[in-house]
Protein backbone atom coordinates (compact mmCIF):
# COMPACT_ATOMS: atom_id res chain seq x y z
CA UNK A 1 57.72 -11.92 -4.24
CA UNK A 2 55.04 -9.80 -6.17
CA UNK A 3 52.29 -8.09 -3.56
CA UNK A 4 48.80 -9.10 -4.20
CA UNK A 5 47.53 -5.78 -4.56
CA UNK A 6 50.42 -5.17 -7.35
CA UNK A 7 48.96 -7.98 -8.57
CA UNK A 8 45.43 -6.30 -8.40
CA UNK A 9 46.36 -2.98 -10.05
CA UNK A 10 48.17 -4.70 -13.09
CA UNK A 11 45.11 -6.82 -13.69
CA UNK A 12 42.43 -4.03 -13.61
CA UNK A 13 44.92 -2.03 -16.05
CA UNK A 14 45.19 -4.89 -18.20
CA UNK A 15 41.00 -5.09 -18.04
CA UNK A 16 40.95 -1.60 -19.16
CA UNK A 17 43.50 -1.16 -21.99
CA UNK A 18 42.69 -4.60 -23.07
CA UNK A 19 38.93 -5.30 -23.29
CA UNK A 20 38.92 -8.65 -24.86
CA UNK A 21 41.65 -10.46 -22.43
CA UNK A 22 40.73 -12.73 -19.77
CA UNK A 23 42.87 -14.07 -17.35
CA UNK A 24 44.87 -16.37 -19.37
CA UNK A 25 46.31 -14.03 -21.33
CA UNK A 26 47.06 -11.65 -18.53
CA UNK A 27 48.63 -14.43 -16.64
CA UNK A 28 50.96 -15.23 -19.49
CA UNK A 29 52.01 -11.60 -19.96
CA UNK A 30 52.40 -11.60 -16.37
CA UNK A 31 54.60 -14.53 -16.59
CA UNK A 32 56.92 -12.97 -19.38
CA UNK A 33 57.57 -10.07 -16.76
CA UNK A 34 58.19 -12.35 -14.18
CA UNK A 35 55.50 -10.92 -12.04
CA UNK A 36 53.41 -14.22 -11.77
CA UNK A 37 53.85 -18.14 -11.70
CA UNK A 38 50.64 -19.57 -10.87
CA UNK A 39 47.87 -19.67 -12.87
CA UNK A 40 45.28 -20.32 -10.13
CA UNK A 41 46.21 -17.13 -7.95
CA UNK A 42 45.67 -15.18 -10.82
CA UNK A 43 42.40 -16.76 -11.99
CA UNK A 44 41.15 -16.29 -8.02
CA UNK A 45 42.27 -12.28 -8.07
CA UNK A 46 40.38 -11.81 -11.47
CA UNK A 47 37.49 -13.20 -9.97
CA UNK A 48 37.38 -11.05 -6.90
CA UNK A 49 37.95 -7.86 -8.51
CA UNK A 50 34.98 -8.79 -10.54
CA UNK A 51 36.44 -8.15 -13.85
CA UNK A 52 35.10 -9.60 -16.93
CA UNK A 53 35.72 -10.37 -20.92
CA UNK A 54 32.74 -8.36 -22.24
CA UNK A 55 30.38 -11.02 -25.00
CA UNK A 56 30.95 -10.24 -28.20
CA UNK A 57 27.75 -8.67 -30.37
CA UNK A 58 26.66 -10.49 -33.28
CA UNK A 59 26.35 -8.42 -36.15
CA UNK A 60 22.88 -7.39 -36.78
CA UNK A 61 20.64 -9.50 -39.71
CA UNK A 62 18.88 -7.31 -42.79
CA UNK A 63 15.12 -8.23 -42.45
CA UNK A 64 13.16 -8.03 -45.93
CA UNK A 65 13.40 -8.46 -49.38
CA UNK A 66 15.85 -7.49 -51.50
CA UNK A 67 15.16 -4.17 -52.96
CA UNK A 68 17.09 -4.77 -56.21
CA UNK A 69 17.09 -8.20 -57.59
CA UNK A 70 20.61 -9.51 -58.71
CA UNK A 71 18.09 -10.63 -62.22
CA UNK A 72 18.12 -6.84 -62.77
CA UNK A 73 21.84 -6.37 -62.30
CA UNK A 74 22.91 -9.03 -65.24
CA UNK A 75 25.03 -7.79 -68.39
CA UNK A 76 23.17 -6.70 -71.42
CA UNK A 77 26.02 -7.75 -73.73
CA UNK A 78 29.50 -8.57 -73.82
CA UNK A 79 32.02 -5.71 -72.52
CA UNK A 80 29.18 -3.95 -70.26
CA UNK A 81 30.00 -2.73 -66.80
C-alpha cells in the first residue's frame, strides 16, 4: 500500500515538471506505476495540496488598421515576386 504523503510528494512533482496536467493525467501515470487505483483519492489529495492547472492565455489581438494594404502587395505582371 502506497503512503499518502508518497502520494503527496509525487503529485506536487508532477505539478511542477508538468504545468499543464491535472489530476487525471497524474492519476493515470500513477496507475501505470502501480502507485494508485482510485481516482477519487487522488482527485481529494490534489485538492488539498492546493495545486492547480494554470488557464491558458489567449494570444493577444492587433488593434488598428492595416499599415500596408494587401491592394498594394498585388503582382505588376506575370513572373513578379
Amino acid at each position: 500500500m502506497v503512503r499518502s504523503w508518497d502520494l503527496r510528494t509525487r503529485l506536487r512533482q508532477f505539478a511542477r515538471t508538468h504545468l499543464r496536467w491535472g489530476y487525471r493525467r497524474a492519476h493515470a501515470v500513477l496507475v501505470r506505476e502501480g502507485r494508485a487505483f482510485n481516482r477519487k483519492k487522488i482527485q481529494r489529495l490534489w485538492r488539498e495540496e492546493d495545486l492547480r492547472v494554470s488557464a491558458k492565455r489567449c494570444k493577444r489581438r492587433r488593434l488598428g488598421a492595416s499599415v500596408t494594404p494587401a491592394v498594394r502587395l498585388r503582382a505588376q505582371r506575370t513572373g513578379q515576386v
